[in-house]
C-alpha atoms as a PDB file:
ATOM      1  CA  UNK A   1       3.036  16.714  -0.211  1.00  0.00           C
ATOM      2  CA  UNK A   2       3.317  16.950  -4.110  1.00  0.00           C
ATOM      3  CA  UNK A   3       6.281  19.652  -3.890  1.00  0.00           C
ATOM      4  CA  UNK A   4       8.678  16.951  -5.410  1.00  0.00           C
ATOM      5  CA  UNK A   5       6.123  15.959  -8.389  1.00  0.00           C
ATOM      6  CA  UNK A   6       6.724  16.888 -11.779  1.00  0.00           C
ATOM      7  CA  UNK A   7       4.167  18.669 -13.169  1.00  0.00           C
ATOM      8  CA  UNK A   8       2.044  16.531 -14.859  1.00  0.00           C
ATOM      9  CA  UNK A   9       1.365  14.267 -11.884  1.00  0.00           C
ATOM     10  CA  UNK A  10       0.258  16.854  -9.453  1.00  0.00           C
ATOM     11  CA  UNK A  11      -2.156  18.347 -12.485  1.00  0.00           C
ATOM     12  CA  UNK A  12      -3.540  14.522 -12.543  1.00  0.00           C
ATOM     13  CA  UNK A  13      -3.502  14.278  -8.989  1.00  0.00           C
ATOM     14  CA  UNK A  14      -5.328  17.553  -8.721  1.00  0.00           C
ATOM     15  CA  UNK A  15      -8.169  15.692 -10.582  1.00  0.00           C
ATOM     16  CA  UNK A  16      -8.422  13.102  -8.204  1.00  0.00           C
ATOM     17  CA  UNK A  17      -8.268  14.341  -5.118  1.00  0.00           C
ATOM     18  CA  UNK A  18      -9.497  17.980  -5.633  1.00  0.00           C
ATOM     19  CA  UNK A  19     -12.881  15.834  -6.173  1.00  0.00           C
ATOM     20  CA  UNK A  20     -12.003  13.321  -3.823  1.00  0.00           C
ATOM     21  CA  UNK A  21     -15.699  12.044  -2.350  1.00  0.00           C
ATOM     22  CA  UNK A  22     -16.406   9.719   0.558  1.00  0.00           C
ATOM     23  CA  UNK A  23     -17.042   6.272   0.298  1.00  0.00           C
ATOM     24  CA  UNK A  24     -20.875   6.713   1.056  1.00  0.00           C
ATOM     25  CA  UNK A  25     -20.834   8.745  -2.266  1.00  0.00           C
ATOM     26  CA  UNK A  26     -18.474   6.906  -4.444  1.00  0.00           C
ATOM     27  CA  UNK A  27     -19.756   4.757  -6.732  1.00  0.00           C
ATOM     28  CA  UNK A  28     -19.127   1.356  -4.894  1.00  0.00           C
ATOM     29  CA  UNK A  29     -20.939  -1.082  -7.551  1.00  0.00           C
ATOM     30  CA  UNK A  30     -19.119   0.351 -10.533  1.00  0.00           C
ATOM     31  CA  UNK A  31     -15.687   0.257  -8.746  1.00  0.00           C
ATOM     32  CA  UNK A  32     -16.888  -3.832  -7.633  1.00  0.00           C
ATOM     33  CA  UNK A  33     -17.049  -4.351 -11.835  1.00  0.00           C
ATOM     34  CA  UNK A  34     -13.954  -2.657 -12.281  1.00  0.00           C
ATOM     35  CA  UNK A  35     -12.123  -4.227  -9.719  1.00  0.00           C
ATOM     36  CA  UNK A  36     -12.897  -7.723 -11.322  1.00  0.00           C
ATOM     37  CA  UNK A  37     -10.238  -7.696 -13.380  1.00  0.00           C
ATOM     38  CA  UNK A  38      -8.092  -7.012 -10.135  1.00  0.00           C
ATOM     39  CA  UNK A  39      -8.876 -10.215  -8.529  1.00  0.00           C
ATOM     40  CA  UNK A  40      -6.509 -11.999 -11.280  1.00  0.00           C
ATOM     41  CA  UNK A  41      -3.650 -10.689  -9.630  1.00  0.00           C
ATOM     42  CA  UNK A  42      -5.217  -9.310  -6.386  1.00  0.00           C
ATOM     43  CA  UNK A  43      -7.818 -12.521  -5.115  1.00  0.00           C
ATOM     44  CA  UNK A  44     -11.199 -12.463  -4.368  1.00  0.00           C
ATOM     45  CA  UNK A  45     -12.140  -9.634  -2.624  1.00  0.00           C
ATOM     46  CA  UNK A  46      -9.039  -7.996  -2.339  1.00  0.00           C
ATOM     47  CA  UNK A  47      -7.080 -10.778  -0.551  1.00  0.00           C
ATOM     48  CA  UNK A  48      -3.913 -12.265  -2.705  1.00  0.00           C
ATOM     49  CA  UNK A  49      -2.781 -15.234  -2.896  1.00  0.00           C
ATOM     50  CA  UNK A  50      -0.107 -14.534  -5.558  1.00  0.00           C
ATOM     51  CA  UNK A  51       3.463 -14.472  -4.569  1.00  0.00           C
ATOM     52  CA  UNK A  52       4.791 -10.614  -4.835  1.00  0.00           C
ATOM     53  CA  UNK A  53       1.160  -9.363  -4.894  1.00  0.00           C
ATOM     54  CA  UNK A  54      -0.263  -7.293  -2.637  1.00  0.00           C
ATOM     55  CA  UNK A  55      -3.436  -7.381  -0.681  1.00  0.00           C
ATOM     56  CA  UNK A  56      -5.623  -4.641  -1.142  1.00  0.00           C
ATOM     57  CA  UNK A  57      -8.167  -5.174   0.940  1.00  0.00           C
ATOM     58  CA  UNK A  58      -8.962  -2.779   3.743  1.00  0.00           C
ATOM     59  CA  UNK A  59      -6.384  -0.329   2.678  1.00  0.00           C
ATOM     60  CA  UNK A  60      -7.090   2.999   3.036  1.00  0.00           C
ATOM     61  CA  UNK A  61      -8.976   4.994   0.508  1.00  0.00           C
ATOM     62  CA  UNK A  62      -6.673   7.596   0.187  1.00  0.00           C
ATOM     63  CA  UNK A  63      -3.573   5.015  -0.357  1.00  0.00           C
ATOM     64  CA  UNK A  64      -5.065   2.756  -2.932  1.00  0.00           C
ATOM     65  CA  UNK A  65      -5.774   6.554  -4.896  1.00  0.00           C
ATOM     66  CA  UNK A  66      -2.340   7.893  -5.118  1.00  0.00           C
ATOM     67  CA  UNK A  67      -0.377   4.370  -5.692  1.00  0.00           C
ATOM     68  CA  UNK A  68      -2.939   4.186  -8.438  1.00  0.00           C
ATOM     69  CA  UNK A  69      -2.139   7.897  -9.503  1.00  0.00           C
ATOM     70  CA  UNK A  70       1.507   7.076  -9.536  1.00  0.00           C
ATOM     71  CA  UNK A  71       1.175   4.480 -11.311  1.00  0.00           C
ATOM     72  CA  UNK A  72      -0.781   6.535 -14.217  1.00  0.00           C
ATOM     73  CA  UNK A  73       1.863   8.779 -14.231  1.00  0.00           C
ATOM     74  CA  UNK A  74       4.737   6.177 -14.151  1.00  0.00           C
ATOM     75  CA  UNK A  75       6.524   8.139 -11.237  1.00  0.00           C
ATOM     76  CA  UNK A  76       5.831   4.794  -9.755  1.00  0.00           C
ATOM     77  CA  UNK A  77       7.296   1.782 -12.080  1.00  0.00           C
ATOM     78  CA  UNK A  78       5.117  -1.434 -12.895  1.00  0.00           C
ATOM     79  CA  UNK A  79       5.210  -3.148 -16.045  1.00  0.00           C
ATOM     80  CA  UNK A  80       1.732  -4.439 -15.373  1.00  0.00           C
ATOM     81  CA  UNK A  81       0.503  -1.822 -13.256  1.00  0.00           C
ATOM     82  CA  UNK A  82       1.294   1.239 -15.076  1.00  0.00           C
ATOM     83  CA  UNK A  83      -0.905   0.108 -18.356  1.00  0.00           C
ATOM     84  CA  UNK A  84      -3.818  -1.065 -16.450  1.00  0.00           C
ATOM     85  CA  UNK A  85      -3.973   2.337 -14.433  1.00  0.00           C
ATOM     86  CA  UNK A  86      -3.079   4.829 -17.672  1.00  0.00           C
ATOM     87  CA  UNK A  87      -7.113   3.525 -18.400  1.00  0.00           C
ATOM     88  CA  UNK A  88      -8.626   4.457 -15.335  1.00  0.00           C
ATOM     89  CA  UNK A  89     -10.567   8.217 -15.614  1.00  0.00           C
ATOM     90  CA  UNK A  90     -10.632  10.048 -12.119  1.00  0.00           C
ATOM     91  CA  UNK A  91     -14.118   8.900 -11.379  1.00  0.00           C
ATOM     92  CA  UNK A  92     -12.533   5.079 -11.489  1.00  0.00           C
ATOM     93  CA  UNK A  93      -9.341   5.975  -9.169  1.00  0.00           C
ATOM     94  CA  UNK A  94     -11.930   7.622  -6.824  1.00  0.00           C
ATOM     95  CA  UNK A  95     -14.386   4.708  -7.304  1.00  0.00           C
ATOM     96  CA  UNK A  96     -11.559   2.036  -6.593  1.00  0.00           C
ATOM     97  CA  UNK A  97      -9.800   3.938  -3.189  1.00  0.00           C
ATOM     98  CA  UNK A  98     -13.058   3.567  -1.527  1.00  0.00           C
ATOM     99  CA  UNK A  99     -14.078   0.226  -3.070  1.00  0.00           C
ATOM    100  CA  UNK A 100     -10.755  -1.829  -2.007  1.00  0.00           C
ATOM    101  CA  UNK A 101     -11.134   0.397   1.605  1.00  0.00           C
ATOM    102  CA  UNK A 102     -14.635  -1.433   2.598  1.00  0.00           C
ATOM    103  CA  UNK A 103     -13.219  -4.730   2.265  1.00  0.00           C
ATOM    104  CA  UNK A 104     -12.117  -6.463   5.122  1.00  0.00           C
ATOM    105  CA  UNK A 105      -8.465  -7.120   5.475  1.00  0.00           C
ATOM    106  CA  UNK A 106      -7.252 -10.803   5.394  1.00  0.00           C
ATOM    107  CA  UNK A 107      -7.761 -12.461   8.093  1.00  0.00           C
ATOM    108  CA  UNK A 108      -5.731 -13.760  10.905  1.00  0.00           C
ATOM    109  CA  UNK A 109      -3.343 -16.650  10.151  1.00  0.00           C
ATOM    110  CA  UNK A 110      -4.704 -19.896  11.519  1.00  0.00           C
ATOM    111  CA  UNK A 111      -0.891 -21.105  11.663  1.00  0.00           C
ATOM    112  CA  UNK A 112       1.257 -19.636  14.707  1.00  0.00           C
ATOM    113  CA  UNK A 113       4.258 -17.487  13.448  1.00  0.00           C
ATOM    114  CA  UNK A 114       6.627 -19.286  12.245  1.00  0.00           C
ATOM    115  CA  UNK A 115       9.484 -17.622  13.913  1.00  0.00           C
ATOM    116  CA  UNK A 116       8.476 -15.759  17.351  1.00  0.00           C
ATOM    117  CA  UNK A 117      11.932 -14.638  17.632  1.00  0.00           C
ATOM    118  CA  UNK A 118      11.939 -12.819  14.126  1.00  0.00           C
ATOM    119  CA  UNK A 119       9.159 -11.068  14.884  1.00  0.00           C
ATOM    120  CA  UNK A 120      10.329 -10.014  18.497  1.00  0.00           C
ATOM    121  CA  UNK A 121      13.616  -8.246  16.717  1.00  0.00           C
ATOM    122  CA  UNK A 122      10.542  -6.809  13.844  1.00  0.00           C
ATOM    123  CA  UNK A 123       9.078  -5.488  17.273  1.00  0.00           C
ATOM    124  CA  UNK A 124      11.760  -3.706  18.517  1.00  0.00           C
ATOM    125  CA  UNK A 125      12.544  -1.980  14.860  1.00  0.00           C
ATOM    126  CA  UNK A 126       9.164  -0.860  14.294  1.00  0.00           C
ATOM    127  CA  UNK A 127       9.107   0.556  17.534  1.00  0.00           C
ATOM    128  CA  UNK A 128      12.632   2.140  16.707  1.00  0.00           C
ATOM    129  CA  UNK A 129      11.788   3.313  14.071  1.00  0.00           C
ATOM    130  CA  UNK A 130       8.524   4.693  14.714  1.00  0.00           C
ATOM    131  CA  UNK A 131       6.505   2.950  12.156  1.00  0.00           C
ATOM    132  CA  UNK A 132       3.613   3.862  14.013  1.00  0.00           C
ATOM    133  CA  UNK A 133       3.682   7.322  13.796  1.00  0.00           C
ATOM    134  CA  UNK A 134       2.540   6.992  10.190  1.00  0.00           C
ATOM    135  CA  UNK A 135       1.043   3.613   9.675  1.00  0.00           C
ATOM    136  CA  UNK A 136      -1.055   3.937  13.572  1.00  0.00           C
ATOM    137  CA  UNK A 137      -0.002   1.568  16.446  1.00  0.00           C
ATOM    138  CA  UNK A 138      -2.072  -1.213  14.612  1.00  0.00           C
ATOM    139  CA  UNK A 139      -0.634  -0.567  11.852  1.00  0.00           C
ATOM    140  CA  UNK A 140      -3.682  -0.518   9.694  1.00  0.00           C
ATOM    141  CA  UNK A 141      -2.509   2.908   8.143  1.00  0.00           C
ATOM    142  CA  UNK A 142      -4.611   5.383   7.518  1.00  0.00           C
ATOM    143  CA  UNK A 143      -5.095   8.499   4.943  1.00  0.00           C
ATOM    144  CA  UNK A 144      -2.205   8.305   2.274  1.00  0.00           C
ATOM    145  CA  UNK A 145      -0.309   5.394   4.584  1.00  0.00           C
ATOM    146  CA  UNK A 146      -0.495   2.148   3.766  1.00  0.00           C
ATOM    147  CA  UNK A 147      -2.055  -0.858   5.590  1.00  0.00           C
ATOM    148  CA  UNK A 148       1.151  -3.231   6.933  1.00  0.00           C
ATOM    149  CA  UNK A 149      -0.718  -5.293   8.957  1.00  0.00           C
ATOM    150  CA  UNK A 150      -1.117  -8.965   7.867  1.00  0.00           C
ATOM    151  CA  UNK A 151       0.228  -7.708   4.248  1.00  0.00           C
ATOM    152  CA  UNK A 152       2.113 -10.907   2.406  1.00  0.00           C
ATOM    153  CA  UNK A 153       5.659 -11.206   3.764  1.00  0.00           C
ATOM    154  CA  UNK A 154       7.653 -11.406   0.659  1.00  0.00           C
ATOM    155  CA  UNK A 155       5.987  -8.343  -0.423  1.00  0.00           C
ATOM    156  CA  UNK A 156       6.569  -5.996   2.913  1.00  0.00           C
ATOM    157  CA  UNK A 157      10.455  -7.194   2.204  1.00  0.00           C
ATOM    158  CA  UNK A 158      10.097  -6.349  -1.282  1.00  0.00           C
ATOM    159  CA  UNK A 159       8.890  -2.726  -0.739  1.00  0.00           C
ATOM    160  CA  UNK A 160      11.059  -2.018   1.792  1.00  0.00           C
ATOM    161  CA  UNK A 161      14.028  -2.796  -0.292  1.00  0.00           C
ATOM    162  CA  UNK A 162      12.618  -1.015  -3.013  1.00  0.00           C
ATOM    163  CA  UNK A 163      12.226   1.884  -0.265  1.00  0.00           C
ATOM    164  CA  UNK A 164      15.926   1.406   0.993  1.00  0.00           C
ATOM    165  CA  UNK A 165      17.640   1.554  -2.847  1.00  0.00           C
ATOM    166  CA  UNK A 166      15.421   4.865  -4.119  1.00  0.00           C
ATOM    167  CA  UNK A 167      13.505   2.513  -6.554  1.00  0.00           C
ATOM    168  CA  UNK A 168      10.445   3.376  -4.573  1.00  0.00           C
ATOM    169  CA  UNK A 169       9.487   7.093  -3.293  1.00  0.00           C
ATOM    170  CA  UNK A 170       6.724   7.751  -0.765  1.00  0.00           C
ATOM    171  CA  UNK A 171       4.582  10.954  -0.476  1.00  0.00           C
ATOM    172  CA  UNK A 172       6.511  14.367  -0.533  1.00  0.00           C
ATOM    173  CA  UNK A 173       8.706  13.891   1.993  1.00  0.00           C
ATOM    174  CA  UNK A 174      11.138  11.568   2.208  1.00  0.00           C
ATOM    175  CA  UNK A 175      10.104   9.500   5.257  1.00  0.00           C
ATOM    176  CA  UNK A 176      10.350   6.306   4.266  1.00  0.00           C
ATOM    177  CA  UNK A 177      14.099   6.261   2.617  1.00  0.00           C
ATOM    178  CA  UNK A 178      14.674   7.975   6.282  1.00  0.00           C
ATOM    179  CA  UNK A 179      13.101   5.265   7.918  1.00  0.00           C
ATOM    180  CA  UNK A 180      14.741   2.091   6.389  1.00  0.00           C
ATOM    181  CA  UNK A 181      18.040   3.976   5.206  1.00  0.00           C
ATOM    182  CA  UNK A 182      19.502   2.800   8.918  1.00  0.00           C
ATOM    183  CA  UNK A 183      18.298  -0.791   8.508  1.00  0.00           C
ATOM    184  CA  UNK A 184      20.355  -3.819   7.445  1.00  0.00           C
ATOM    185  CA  UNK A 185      19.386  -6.554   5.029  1.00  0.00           C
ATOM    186  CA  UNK A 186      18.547  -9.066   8.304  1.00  0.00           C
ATOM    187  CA  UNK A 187      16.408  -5.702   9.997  1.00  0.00           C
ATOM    188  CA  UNK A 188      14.383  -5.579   6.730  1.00  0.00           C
ATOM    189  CA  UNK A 189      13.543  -9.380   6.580  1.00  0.00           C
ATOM    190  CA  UNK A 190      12.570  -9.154  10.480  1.00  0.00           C
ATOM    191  CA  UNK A 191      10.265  -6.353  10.132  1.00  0.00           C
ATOM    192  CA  UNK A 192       8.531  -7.672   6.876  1.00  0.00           C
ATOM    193  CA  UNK A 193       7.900 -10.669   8.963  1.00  0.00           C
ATOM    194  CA  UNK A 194       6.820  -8.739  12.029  1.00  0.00           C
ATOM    195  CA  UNK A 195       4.158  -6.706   9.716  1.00  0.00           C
ATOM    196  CA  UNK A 196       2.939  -9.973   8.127  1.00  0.00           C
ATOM    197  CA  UNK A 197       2.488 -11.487  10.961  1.00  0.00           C
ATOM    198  CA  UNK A 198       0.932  -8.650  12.686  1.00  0.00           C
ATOM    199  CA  UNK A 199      -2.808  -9.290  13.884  1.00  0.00           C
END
């Protein structure tokens, strides 16, 4: 998986992860003070409610760790991220993976989707293109894979674009440019919605 990392980022991701601890041992109460300052841009208890922000809630431990790696070692780009996480030791990234992981996800949308037909063409391209095989038939991902499920719509798109142009890399293979490389514009929007709406 870190084949296609310079050097300095697997050395830093060698620190996390070659100490990488459960949640039952992480620190939980030190990541909860550390993660205030997340809830700006984040919400309360992991939940956004900012446009183009992500939820972080009941992502998995091992996904919140290496987007925050990345972002420490600006492979991955953020002009707010990428300060915020060059301050966090090991012992926070560890802290925070297992801290945003015990939260529970947003909840279901009250609303009905918007567009059942949207998210009956986001069906059939997940299914095509075996989303689940990394991100589990729930999609609720799992080890390095993110959480899609229920994520903010505009954001899904977003990443998938990002995913689509080479702005964005995964892990160490290349499984997501393979993925959406195929897709159109229109197959993009329907999945996001899909994912969003996804319960």
């Amino acid at each position: 998986m870190l084949g296609y990392l310079p050097a300095v980022l697997c050395m830093a991701a060698i620190g996390v992860f070659g100490g990488m601890v459960s949640a039952h041992a992480a620190d939980l109460q030190a990541a909860k003070q550390k993660a205030g300052a997340c809830a700006a841009c984040h919400g309360a208890n992991g939940v956004s409610q900012k446009e183009g922000t992500p939820s972080l809630a009941g992502q998995p431990d091992q996904y919140i760790q290496w987007q925050l790696v990345y972002f420490r070692s600006g492979a991955r780009k953020s002009d707010i991220m990428e300060p915020i996480a060059a301050d966090l030791s090991d012992a926070d990234v560890r802290n925070l993976g297992a801290y945003f992981a015990s939260l529970a996800p947003a909840p279901a949308a009250e609303a009905a989707d918007g567009d059942a037909a949207l998210s009956e063409r986001g069906a059939e391209i997940a299914a095509g293109s075996n989303c689940a095989n990394c991100h589990r038939d729930d999609f609720s991902g799992q080890q390095a894979m993110a959480r899609l499920a229920g994520q903010r719509e505009e954001y899904l798109l977003k990443a998938l674009q990002d995913f689509k142009s080479g702005m964005r890399r995964g892990g160490g293979v290349a499984a997501m440019a393979s993925a959406v490389y195929p897709l159109s514009q229109e197959d993009l929007r329907a999945l996001a919605h899909y994912l969003a709406n996804y319960r």
